[in-house]
Protein backbone atom coordinates (compact mmCIF):
# COMPACT_ATOMS: atom_id res chain seq x y z
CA UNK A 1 52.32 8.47 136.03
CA UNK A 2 52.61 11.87 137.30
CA UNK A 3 55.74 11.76 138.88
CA UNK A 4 57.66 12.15 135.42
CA UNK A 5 59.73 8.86 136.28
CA UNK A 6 60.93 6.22 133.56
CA UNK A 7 57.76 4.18 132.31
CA UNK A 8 58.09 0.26 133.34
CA UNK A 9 55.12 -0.81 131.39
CA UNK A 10 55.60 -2.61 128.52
CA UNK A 11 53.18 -0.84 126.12
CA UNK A 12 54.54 2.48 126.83
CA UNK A 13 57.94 1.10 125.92
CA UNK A 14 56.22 0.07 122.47
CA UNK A 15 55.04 3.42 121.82
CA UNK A 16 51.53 3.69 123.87
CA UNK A 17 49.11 6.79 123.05
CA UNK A 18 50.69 10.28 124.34
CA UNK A 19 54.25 9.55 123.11
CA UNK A 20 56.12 10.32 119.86
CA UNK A 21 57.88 7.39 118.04
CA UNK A 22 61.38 7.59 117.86
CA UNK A 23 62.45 7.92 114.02
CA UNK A 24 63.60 4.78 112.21
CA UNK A 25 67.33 4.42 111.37
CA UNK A 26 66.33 4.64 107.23
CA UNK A 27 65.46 7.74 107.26
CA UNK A 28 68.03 9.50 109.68
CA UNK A 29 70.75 7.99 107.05
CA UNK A 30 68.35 9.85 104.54
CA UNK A 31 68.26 13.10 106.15
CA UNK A 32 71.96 13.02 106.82
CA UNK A 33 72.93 12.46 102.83
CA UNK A 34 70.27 15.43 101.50
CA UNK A 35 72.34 17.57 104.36
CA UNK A 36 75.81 16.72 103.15
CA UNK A 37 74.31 17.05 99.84
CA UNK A 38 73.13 20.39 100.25
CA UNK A 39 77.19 21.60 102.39
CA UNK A 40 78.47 20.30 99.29
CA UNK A 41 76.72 22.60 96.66
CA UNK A 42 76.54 25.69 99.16
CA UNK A 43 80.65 25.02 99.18
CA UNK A 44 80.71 24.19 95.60
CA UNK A 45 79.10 27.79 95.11
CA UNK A 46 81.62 29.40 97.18
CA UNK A 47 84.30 28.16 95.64
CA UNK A 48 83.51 28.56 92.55
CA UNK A 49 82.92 32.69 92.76
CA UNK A 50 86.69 32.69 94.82
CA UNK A 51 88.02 31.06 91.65
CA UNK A 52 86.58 34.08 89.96
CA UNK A 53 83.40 32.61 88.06
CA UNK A 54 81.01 34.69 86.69
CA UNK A 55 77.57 34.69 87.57
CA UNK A 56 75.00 34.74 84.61
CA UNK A 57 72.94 37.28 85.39
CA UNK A 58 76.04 39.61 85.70
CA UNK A 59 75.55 43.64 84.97
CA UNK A 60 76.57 44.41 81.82
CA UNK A 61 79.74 47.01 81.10
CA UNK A 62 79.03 50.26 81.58
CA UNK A 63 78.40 52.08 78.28
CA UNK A 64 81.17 54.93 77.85
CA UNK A 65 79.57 58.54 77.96
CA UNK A 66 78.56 60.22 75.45
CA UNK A 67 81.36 62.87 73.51
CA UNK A 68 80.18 66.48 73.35
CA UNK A 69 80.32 67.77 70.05
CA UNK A 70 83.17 70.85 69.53
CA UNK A 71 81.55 74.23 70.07
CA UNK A 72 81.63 76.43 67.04
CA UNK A 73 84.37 78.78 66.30
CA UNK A 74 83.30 82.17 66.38
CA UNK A 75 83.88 84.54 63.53
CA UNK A 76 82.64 86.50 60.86
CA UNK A 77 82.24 85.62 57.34
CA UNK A 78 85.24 87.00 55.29
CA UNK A 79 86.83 85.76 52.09
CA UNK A 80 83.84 85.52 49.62
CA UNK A 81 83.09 82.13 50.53
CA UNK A 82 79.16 81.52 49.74
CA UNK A 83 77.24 80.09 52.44
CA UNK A 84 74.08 79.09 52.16
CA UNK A 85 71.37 79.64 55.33
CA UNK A 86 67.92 81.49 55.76
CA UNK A 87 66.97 85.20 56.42
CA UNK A 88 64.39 86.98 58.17
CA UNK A 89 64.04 90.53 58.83
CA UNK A 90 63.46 93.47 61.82
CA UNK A 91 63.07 96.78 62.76
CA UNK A 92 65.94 98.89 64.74
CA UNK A 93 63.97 101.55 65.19
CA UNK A 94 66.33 103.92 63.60
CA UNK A 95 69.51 102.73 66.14
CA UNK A 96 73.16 101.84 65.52
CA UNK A 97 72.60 98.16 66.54
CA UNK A 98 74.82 96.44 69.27
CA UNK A 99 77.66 97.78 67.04
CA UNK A 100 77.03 101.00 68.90
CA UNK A 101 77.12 103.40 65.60
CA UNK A 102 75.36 106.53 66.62
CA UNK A 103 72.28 105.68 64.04
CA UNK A 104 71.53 102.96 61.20
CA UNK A 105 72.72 103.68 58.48
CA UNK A 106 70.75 106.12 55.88
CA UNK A 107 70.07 103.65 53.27
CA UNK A 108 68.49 101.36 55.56
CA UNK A 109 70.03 98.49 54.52
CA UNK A 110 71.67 96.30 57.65
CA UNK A 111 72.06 93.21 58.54
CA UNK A 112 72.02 91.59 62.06
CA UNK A 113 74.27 87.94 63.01
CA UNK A 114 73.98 85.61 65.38
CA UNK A 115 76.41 85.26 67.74
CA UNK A 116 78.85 82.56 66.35
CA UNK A 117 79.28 84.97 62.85
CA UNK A 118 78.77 88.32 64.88
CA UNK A 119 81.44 86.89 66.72
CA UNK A 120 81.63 89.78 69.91
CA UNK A 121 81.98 92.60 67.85
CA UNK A 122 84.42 91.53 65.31
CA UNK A 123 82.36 91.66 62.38
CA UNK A 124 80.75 95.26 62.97
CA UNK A 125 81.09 97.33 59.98
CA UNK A 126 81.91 94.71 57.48
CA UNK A 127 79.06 93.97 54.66
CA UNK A 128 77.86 91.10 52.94
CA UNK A 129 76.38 90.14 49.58
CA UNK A 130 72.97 88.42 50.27
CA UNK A 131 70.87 86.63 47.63
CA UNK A 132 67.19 85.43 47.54
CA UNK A 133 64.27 84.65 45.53
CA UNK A 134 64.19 88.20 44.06
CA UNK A 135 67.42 89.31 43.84
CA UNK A 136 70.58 90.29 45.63
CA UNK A 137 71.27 93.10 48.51
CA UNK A 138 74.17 94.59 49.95
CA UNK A 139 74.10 95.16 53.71
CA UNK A 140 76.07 96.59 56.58
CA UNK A 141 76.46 94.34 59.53
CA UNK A 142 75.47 96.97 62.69
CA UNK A 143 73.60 94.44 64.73
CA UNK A 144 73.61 90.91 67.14
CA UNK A 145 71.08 88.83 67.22
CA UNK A 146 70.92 86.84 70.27
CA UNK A 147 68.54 83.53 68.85
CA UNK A 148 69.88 83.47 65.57
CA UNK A 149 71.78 79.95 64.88
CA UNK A 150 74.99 79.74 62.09
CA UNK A 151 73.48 80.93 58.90
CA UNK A 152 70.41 82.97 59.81
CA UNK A 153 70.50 86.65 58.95
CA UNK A 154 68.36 88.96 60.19
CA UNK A 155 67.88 91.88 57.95
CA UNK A 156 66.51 95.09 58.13
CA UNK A 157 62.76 95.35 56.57
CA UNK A 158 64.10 97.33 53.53
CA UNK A 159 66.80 94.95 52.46
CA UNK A 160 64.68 91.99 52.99
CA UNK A 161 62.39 93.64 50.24
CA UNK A 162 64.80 93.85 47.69
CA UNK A 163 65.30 89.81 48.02
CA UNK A 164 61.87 88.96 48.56
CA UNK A 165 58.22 89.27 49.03
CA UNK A 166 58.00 90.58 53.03
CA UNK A 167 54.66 88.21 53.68
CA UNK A 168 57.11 85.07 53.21
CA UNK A 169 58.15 86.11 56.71
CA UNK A 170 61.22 83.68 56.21
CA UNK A 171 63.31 82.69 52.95
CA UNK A 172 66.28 80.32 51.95
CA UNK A 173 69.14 82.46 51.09
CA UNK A 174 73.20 82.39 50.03
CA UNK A 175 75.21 84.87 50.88
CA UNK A 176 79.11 85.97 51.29
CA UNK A 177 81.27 88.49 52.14
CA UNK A 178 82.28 91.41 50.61
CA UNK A 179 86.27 92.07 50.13
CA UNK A 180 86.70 95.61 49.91
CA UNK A 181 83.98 97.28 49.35
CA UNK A 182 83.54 101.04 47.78
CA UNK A 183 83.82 103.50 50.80
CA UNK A 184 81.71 106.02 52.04
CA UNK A 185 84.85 108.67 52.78
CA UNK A 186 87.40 108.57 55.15
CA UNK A 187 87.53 106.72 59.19
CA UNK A 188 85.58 108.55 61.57
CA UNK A 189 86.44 108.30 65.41
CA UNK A 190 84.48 108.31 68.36
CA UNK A 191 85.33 109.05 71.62
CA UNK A 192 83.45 107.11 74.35
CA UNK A 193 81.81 109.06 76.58
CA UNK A 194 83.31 108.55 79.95
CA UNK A 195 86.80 108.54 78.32
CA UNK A 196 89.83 110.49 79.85
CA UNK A 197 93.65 110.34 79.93
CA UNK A 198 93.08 107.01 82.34
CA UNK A 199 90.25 105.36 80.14
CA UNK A 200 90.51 105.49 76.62
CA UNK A 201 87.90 103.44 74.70
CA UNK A 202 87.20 105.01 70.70
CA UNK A 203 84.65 103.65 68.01
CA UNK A 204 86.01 103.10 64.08
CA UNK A 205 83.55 103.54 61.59
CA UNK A 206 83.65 103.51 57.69
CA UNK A 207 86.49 101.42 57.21
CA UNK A 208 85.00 98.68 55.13
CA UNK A 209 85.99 95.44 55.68
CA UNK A 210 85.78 94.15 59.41
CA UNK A 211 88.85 95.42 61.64
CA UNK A 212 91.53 93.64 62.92
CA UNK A 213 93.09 95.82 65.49
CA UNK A 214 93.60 99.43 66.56
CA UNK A 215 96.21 100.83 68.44
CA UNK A 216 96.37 104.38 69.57
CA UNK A 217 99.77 106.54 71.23
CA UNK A 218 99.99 109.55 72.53
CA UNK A 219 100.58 112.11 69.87
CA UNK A 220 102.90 110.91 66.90
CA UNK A 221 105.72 109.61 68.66
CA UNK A 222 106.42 106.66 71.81
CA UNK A 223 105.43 103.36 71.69
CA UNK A 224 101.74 101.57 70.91
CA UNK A 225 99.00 100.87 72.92
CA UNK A 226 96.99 98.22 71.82
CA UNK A 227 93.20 98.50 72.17
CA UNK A 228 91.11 95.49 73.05
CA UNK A 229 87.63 95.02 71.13
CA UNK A 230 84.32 94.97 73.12
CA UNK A 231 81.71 92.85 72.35
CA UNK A 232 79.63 96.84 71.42
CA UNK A 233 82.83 97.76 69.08
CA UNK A 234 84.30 99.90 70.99
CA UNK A 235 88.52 99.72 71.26
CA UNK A 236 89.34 100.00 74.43
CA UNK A 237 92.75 100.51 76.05
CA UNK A 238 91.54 100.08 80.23
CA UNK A 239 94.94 102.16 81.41
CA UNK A 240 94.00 105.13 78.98
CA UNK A 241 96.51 106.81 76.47
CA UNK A 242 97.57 109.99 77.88
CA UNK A 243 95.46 113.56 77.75
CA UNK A 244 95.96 113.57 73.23
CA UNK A 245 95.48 114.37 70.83
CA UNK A 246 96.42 111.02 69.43
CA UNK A 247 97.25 109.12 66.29
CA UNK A 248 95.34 106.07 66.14
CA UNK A 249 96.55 102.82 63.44
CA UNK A 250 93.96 100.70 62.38
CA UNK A 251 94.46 97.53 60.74
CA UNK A 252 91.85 95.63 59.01
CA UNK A 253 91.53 91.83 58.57
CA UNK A 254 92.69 91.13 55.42
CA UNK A 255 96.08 93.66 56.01
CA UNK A 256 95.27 97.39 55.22
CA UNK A 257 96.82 99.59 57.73
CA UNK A 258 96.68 103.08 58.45
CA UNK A 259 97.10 105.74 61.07
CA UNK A 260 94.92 108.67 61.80
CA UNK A 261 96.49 111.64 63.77
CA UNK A 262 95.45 114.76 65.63
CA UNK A 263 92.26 113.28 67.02
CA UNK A 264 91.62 115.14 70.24
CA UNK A 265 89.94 114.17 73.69
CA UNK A 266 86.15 115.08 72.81
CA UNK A 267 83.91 112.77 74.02
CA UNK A 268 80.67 111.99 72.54
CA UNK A 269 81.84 113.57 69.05
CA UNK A 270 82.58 111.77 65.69
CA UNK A 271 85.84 113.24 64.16
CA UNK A 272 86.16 112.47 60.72
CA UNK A 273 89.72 111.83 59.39
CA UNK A 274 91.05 112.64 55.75
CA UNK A 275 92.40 108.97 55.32
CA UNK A 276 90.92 106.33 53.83
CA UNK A 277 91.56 102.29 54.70
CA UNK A 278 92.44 101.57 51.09
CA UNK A 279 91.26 102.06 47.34
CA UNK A 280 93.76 104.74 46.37
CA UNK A 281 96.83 106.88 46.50
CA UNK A 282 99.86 105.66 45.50
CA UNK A 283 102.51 107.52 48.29
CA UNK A 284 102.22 105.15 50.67
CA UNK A 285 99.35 106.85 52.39
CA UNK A 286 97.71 103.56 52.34
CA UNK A 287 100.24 100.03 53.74
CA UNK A 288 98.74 96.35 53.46
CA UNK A 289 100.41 93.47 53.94
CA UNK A 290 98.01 91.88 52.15
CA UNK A 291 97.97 90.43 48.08
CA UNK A 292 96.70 92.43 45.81
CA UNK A 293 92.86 91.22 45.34
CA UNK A 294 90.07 92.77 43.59
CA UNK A 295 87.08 94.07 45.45
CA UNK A 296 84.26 92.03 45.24
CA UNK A 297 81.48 92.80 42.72
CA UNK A 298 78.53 94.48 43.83
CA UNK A 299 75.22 92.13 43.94
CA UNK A 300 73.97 91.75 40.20
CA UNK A 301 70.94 90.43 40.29
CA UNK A 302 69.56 93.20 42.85
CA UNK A 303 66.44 95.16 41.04
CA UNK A 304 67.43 98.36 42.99
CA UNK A 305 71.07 99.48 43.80
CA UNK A 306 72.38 98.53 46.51
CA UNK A 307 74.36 100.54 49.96
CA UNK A 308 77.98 99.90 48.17
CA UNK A 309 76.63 101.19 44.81
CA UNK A 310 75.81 104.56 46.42
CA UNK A 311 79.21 104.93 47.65
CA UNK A 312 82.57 106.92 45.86
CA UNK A 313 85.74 105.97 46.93
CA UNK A 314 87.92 109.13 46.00
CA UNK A 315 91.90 108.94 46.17
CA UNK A 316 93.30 108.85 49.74
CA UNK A 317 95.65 111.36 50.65
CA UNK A 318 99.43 110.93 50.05
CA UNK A 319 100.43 111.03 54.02
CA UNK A 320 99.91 108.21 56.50
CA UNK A 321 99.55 110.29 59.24
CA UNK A 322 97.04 112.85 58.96
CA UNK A 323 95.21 115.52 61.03
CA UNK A 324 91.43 115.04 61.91
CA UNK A 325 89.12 117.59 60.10
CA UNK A 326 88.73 120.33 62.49
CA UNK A 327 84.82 119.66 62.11
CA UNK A 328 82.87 117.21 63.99
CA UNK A 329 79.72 116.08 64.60
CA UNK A 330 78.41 116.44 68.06
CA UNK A 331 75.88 114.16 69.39
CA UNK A 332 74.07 114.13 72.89
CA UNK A 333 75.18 110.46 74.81
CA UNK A 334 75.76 106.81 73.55
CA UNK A 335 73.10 105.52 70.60
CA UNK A 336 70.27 103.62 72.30
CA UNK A 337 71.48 99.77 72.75
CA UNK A 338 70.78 97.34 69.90
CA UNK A 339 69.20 93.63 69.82
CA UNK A 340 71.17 92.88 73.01
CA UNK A 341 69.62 96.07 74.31
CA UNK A 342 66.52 94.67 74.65
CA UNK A 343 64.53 95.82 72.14
């Protein structure tokens, strides 16, 4: 048959060679039930995750992220408080420190902080007690430094030798600090060079504990301008205060106030005053707001006196205003930079 008609022949209707035998009526019913089988579980399925199933290799919840801790409050140590921490020691080479006095001090004994206790600028020209293996120092704070973490002070080479043996390198120490401390004489003032009557910006030195504000007029009369601290302790008032001379009030952080007058527009020159932040008088040349408190010891245990114990403290005169000295102390431009300088 080439024709593609109907076969007639009776074994190609039986299912001769060359055809394909039609399937038996078993196993279509077979093939039918695994297929409505099969609808049934894919619907199942469906029905199933509409009605809001779960499926059991669901993701887990996400986890909730992580809290960051609080950043540390900046600020310097004050109170006598004892903390505990480690020192290590450096070389200024001789400069004022990132405090911006004009030199270190003459003793050599200084102290730098780390950022969180240095606290931009606010605890230049306070001191602090420090104790170690040997014995006990008392330092100025002139410096900043940068990598140093809550607790490590970095002294100068000097004081770390009156505490311990320099090849240690690095010692556990305690240390606090210092309420009131003897003083080396009255405030001195510095001008920044730069300054004029439109920008005003003046350092405070030798007033003991760590300041709290200065505010500076023109003259001794009209209202206060209130100085803002730099980070290099320096008070600066951005507007300026007028062509001067000027009284200046300083206020320190545990309430002594006073107020300098007569200090004249000379940049680049320390003026030394005649009054003193506290420790004597009794006319009211001296004002806190603060309790009475006594000054904290000098270290005890120190095997060679210390800054403070080189100091007098001599009675401060009996007005709150006073005239600058007429003297002062001229110096070239602004003290090399300290730590933050980059040495």
């Amino acid at each position: 048959m080439t024709d593609g008609s109907a076969p007639t022949d009776a074994s190609h209707a039986a299912g001769g060679p060359g055809r394909r035998r039609a399937p038996r009526p078993g196993r279509s019913r077979w093939l039918a039930a695994v297929g409505v089988a099969a609808l049934a579980g894919v619907l199942g399925l469906t029905l199933a995750l509409r009605a809001g199933a779960t499926p059991a290799c669901a993701a887990p919840p996400a986890a909730a992220p992580p809290v960051a801790a609080a950043p540390i409050a900046a600020a310097p140590p004050t109170g006598g408080t004892v903390h505990k921490g480690k020192a290590t020691f450096y070389d200024s080479k001789g400069a004022g420190g990132n405090c911006s006095y004009p030199s270190a001090p003459a003793n050599r004994l200084y102290v730098a902080l780390g950022p969180s206790e240095y606290a931009a600028g606010a605890a230049c020209g306070g001191h602090l007690d420090v104790t170690g293996p040997k014995g006990s120092v008392r330092v100025l704070v002139v410096d900043q430094c940068p990598e140093c973490e809550p607790g490590h002070l970095d002294l100068s080479r000097e004081a770390f030798a009156r505490i311990a043996d320099p090849v240690q390198g690095i010692v556990a120490v305690s240390y606090r600090a210092v309420v009131d401390p003897p003083l080396p004489g009255p405030l001195t003032f510095r001008i920044k060079e730069g300054s004029s009557q439109y920008w005003f910006a003046v350092l405070v030195a030798d007033h003991g504990n760590p300041l709290r504000a200065v505010e500076v007029r023109q003259g001794n009369s009209g209202g206060w301008r209130t100085a803002a601290r730099q980070d290099y302790n320096y008070w600066l008032v951005e507007s300026g205060a007028g062509p001067g001379p000027y009284s200046i009030r300083v206020t320190d952080g545990y309430g002594h106030r006073v107020t300098a007058g007569g200090i004249r527009m000379a940049p680049g020159q320390v003026q030394r005053g005649t009054v003193r932040m506290y420790g004597g008088g009794t006319s009211g040349s001296v004002r806190s707001t603060a309790p009475k408190r006594s000054a904290s010891p000098r270290p005890s245990a120190s095997p060679t006196p210390s800054a403070a114990s080189q100091s007098s403290s001599p009675a401060a005169p009996s007005a709150e205003t006073t005239p600058v000295d007429a003297a002062v102390v001229p110096l070239a431009a602004d003290a090399p930079a300290g730590r933050c300088g980059g040495h």
